[in-house]
PDB file of N, CA and C in Angstrom:
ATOM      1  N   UNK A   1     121.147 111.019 -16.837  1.00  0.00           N
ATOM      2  CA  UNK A   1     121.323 112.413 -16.502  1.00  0.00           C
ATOM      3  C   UNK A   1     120.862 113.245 -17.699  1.00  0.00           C
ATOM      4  N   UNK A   2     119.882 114.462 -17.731  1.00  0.00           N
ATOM      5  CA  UNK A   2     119.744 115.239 -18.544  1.00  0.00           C
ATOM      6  C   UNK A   2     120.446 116.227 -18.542  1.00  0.00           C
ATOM      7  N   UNK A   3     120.176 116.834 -19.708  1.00  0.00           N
ATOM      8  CA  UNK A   3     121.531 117.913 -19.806  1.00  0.00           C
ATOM      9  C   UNK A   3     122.066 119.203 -18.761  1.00  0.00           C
ATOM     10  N   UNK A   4     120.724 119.407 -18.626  1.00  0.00           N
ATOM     11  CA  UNK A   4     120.775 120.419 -16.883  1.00  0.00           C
ATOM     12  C   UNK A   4     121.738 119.778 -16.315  1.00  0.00           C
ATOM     13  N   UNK A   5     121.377 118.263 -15.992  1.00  0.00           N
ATOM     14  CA  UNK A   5     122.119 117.918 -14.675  1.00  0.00           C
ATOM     15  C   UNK A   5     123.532 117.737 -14.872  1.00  0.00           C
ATOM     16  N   UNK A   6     123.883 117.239 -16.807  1.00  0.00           N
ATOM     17  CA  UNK A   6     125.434 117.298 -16.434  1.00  0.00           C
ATOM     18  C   UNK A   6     125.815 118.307 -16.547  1.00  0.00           C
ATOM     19  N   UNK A   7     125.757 120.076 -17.156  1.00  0.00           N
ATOM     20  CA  UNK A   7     126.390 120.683 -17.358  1.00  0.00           C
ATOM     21  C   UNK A   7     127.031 121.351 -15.749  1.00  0.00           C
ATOM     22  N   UNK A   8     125.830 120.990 -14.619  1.00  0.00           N
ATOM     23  CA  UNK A   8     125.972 121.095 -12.971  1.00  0.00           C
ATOM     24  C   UNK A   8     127.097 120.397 -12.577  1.00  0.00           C
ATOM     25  N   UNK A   9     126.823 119.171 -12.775  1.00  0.00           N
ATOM     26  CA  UNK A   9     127.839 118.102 -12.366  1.00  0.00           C
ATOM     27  C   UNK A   9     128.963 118.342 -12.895  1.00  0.00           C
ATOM     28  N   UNK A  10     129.334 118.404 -14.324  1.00  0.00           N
ATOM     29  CA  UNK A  10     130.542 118.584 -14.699  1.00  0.00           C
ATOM     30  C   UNK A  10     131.359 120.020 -14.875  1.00  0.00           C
ATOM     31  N   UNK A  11     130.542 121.140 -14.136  1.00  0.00           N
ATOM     32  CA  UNK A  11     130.964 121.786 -13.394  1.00  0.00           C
ATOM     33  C   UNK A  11     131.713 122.238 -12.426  1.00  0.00           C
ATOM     34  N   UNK A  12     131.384 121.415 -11.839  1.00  0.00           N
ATOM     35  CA  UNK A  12     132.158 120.865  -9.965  1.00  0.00           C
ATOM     36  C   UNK A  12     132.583 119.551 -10.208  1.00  0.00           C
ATOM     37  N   UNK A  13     132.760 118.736 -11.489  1.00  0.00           N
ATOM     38  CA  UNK A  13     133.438 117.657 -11.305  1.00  0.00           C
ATOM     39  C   UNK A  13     134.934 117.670 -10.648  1.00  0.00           C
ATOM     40  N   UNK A  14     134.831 116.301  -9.903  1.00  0.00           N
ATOM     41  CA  UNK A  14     135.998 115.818  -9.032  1.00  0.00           C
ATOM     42  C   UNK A  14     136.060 113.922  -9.248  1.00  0.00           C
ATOM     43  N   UNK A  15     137.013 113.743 -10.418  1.00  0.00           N
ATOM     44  CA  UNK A  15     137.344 112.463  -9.999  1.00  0.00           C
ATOM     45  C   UNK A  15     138.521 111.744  -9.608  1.00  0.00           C
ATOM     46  N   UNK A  16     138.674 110.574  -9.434  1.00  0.00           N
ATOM     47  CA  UNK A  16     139.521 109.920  -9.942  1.00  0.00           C
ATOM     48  C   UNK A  16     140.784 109.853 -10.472  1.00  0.00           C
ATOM     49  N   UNK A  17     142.103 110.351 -10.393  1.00  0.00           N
ATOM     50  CA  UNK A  17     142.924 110.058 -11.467  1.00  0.00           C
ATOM     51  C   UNK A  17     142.663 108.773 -12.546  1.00  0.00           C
ATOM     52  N   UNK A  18     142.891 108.247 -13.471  1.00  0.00           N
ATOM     53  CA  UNK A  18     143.470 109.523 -14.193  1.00  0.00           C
ATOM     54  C   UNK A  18     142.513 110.453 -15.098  1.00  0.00           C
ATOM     55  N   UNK A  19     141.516 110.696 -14.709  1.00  0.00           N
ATOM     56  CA  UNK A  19     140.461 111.373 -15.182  1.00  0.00           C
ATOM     57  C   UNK A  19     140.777 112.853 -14.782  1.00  0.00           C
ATOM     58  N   UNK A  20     141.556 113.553 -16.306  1.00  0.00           N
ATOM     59  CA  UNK A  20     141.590 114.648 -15.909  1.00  0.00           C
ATOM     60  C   UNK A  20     140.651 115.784 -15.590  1.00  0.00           C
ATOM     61  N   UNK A  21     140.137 115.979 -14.457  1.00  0.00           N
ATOM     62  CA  UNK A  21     138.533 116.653 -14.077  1.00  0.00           C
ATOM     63  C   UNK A  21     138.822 118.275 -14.049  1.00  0.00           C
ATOM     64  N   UNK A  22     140.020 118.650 -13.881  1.00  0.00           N
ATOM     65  CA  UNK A  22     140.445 120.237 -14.307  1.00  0.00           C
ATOM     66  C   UNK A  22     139.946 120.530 -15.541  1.00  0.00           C
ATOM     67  N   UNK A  23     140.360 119.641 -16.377  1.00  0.00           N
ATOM     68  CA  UNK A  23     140.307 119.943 -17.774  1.00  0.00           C
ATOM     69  C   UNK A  23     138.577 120.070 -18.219  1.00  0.00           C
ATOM     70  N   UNK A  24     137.895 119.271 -17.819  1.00  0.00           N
ATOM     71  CA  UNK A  24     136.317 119.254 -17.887  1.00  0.00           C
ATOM     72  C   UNK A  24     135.647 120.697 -17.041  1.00  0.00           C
ATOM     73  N   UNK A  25     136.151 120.878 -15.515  1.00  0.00           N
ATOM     74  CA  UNK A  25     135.637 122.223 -15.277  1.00  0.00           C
ATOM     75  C   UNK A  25     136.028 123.128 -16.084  1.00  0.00           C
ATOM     76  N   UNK A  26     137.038 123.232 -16.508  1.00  0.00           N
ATOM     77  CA  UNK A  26     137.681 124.352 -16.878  1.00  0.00           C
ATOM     78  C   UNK A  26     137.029 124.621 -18.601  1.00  0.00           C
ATOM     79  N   UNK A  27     136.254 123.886 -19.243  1.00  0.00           N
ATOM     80  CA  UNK A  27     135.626 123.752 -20.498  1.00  0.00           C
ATOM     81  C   UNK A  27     134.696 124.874 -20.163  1.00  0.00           C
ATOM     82  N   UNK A  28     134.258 125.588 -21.439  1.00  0.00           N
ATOM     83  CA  UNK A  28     132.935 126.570 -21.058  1.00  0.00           C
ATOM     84  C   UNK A  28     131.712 125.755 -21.400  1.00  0.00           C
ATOM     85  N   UNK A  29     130.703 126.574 -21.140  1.00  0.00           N
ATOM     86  CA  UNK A  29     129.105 125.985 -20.714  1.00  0.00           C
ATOM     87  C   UNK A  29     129.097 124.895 -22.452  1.00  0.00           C
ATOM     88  N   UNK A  30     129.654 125.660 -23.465  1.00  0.00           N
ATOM     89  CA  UNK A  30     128.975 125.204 -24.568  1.00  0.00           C
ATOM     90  C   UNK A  30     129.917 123.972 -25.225  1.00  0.00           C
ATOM     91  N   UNK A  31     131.223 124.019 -24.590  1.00  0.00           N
ATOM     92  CA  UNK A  31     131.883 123.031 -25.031  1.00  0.00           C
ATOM     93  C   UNK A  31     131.346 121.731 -24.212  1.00  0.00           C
ATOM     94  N   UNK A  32     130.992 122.056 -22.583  1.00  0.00           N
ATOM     95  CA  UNK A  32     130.039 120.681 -22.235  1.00  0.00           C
ATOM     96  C   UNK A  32     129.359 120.489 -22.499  1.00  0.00           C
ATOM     97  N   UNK A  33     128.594 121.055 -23.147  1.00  0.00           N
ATOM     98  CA  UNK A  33     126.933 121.001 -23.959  1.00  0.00           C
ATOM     99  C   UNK A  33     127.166 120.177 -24.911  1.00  0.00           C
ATOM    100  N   UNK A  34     128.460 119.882 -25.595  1.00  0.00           N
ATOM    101  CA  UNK A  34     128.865 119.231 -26.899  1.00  0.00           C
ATOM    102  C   UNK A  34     129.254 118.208 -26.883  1.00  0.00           C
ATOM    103  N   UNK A  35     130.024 118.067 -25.464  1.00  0.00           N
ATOM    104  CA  UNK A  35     130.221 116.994 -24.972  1.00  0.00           C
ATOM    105  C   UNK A  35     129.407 115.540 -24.540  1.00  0.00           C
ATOM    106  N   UNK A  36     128.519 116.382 -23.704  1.00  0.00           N
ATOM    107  CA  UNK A  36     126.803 115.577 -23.758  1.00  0.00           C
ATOM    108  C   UNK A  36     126.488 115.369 -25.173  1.00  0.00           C
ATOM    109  N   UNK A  37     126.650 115.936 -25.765  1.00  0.00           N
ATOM    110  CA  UNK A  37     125.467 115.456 -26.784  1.00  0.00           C
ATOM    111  C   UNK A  37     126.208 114.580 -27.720  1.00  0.00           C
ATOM    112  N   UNK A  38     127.648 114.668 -27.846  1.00  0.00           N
ATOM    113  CA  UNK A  38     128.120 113.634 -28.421  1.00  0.00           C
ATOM    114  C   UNK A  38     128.041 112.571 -27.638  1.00  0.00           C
ATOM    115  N   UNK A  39     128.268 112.135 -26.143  1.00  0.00           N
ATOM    116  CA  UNK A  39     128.442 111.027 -26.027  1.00  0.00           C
ATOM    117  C   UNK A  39     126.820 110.466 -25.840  1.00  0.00           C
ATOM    118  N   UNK A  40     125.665 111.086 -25.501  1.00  0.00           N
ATOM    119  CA  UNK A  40     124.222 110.434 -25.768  1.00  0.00           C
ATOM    120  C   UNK A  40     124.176 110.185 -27.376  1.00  0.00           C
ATOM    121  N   UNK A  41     125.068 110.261 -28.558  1.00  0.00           N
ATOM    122  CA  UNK A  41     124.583 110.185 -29.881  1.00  0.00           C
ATOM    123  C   UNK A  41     125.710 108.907 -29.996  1.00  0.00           C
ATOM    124  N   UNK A  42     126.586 108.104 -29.132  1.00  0.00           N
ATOM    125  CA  UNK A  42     127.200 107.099 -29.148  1.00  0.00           C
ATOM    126  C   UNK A  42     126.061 105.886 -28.953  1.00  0.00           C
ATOM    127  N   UNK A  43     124.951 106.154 -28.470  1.00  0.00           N
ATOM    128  CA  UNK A  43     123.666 105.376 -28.358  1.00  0.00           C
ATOM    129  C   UNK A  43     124.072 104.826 -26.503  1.00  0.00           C
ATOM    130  N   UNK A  44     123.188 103.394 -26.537  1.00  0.00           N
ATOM    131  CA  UNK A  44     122.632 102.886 -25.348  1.00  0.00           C
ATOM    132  C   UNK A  44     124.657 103.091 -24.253  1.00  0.00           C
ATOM    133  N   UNK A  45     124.094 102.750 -23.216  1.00  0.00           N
ATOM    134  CA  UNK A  45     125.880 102.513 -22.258  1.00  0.00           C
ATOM    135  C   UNK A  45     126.238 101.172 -22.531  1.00  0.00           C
ATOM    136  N   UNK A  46     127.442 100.671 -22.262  1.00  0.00           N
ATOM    137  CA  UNK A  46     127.655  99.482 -22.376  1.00  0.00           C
ATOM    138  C   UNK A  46     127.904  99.099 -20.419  1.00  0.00           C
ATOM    139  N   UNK A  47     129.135  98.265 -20.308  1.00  0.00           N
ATOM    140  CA  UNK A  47     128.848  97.711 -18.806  1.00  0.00           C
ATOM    141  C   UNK A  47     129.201  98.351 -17.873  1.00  0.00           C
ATOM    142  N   UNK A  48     129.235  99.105 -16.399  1.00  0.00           N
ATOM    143  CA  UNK A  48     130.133  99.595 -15.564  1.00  0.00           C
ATOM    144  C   UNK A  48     130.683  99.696 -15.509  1.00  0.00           C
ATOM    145  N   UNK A  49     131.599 100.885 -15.109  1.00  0.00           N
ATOM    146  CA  UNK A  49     133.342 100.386 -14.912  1.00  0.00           C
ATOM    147  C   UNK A  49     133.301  99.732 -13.821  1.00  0.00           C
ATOM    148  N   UNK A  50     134.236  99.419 -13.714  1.00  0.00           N
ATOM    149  CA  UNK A  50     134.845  98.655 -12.126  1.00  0.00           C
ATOM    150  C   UNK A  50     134.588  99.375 -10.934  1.00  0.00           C
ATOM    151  N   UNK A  51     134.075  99.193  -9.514  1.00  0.00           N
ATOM    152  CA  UNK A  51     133.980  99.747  -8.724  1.00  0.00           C
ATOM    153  C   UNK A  51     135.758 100.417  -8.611  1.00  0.00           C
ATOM    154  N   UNK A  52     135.745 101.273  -7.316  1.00  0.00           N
ATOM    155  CA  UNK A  52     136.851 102.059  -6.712  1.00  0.00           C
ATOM    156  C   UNK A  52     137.466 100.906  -6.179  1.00  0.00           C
ATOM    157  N   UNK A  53     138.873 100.995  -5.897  1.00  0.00           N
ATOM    158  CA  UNK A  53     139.636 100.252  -5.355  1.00  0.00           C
ATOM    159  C   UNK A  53     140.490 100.956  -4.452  1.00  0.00           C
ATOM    160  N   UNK A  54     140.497 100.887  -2.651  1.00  0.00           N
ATOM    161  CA  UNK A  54     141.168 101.758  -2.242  1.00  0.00           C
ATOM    162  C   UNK A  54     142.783 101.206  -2.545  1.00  0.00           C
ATOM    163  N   UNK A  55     143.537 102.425  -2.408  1.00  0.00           N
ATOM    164  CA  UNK A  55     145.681 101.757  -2.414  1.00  0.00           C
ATOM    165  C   UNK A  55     145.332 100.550  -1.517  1.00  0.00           C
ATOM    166  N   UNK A  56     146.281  99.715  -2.560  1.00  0.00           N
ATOM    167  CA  UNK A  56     146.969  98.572  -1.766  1.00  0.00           C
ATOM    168  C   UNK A  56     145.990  97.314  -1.484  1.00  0.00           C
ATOM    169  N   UNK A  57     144.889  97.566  -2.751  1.00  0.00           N
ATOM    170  CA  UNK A  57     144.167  96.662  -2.977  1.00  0.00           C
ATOM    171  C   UNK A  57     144.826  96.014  -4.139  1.00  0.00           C
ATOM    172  N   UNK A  58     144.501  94.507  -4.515  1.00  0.00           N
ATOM    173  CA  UNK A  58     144.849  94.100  -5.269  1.00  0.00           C
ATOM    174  C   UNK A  58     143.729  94.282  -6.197  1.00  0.00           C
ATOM    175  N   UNK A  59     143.610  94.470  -7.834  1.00  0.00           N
ATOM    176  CA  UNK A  59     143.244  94.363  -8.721  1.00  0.00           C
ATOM    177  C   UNK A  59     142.719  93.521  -9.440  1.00  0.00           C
ATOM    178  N   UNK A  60     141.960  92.945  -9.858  1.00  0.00           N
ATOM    179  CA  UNK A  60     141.169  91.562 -10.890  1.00  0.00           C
ATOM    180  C   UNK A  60     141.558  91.993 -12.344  1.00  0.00           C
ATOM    181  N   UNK A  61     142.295  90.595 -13.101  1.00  0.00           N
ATOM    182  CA  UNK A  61     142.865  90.678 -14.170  1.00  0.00           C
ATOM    183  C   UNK A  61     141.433  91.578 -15.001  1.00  0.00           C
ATOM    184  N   UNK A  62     141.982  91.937 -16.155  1.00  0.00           N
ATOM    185  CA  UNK A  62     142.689  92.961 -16.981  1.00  0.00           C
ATOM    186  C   UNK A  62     142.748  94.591 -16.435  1.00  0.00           C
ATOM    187  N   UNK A  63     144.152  94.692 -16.106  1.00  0.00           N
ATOM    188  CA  UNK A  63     144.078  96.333 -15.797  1.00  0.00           C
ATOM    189  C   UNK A  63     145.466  97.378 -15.831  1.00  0.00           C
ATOM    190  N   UNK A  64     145.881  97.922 -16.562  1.00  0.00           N
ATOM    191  CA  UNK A  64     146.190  99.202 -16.342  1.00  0.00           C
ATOM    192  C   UNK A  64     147.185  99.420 -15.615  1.00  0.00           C
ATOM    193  N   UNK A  65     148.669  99.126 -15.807  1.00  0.00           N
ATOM    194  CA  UNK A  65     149.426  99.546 -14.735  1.00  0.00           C
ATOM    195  C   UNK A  65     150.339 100.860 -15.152  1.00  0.00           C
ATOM    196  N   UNK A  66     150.184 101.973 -14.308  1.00  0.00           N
ATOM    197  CA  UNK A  66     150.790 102.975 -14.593  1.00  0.00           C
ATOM    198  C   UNK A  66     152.333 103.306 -14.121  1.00  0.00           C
ATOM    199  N   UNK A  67     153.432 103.009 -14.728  1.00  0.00           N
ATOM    200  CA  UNK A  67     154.873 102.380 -14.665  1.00  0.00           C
ATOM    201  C   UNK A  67     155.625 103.698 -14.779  1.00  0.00           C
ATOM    202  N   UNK A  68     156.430 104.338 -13.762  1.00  0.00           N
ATOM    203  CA  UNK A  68     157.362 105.934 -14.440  1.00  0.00           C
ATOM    204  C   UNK A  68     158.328 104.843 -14.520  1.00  0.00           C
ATOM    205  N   UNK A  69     159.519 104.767 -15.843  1.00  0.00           N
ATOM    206  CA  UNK A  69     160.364 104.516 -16.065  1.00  0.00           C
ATOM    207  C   UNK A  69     161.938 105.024 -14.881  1.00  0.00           C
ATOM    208  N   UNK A  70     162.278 103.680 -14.751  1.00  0.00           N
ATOM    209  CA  UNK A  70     163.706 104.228 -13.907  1.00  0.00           C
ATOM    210  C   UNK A  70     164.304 105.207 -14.123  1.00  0.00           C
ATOM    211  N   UNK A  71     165.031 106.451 -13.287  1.00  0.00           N
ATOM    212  CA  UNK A  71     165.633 107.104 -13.411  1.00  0.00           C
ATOM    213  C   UNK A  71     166.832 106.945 -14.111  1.00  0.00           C
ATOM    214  N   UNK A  72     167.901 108.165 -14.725  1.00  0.00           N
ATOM    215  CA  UNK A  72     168.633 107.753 -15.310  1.00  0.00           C
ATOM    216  C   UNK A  72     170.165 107.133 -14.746  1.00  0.00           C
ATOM    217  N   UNK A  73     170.906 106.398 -14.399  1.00  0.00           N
ATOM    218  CA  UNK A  73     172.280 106.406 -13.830  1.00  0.00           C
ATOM    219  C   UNK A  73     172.695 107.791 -13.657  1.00  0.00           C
ATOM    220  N   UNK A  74     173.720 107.772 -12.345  1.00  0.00           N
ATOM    221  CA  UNK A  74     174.205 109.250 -12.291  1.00  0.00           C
ATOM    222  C   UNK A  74     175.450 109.097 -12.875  1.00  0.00           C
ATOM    223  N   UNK A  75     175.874 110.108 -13.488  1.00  0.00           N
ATOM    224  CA  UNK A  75     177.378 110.005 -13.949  1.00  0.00           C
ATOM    225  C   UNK A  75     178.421 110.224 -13.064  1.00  0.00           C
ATOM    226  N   UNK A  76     179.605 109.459 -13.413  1.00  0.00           N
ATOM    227  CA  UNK A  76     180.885 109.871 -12.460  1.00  0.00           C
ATOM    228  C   UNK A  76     181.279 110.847 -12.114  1.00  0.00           C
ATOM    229  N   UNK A  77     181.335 110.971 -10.651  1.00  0.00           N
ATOM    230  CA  UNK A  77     181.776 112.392 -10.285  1.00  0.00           C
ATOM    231  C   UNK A  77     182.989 112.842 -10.910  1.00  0.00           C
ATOM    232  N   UNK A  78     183.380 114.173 -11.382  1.00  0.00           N
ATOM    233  CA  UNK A  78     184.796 114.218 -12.451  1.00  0.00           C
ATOM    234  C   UNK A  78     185.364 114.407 -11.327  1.00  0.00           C
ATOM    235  N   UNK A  79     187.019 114.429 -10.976  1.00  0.00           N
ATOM    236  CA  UNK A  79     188.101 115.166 -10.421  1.00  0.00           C
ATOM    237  C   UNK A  79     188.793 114.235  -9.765  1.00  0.00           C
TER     238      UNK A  79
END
């Protein structure tokens, strides 16, 4: 992608959780401009990510489980 095309794209970006994509539209023209150009100065890509997985697919080892901690006990009702 040249730079035209991402500052378009990441414009109207929409991904994924947990890819926060608010946070990328919501950047102005020149902070994505900076963005590009740092990550083309990281050099060549390395491998794909993983395709999409719809819910309630199972997963192929190594990955990512996103865990909310149990709620807390309720306390005794007083009286």
């Amino acid at each position: 992608m040249d730079e035209a095309e991402w500052l378009r794209y990441t414009a109207t970006l929409h991904a994924r959780p947990p890819m926060p994509d608010f946070n990328v539209r919501a950047m102005s023209e020149s902070d994505r401009r900076a963005l590009y150009r740092f990550i083309r100065a990281l050099g060549p890509a390395g491998e794909p990510a993983p395709a999409y997985l719809p819910p309630g697919t199972e997963a192929p080892l190594p990955y990512v489980k996103w865990m909310l901690p149990a709620p807390p006990a309720a306390a005794p009702a007083a009286g």
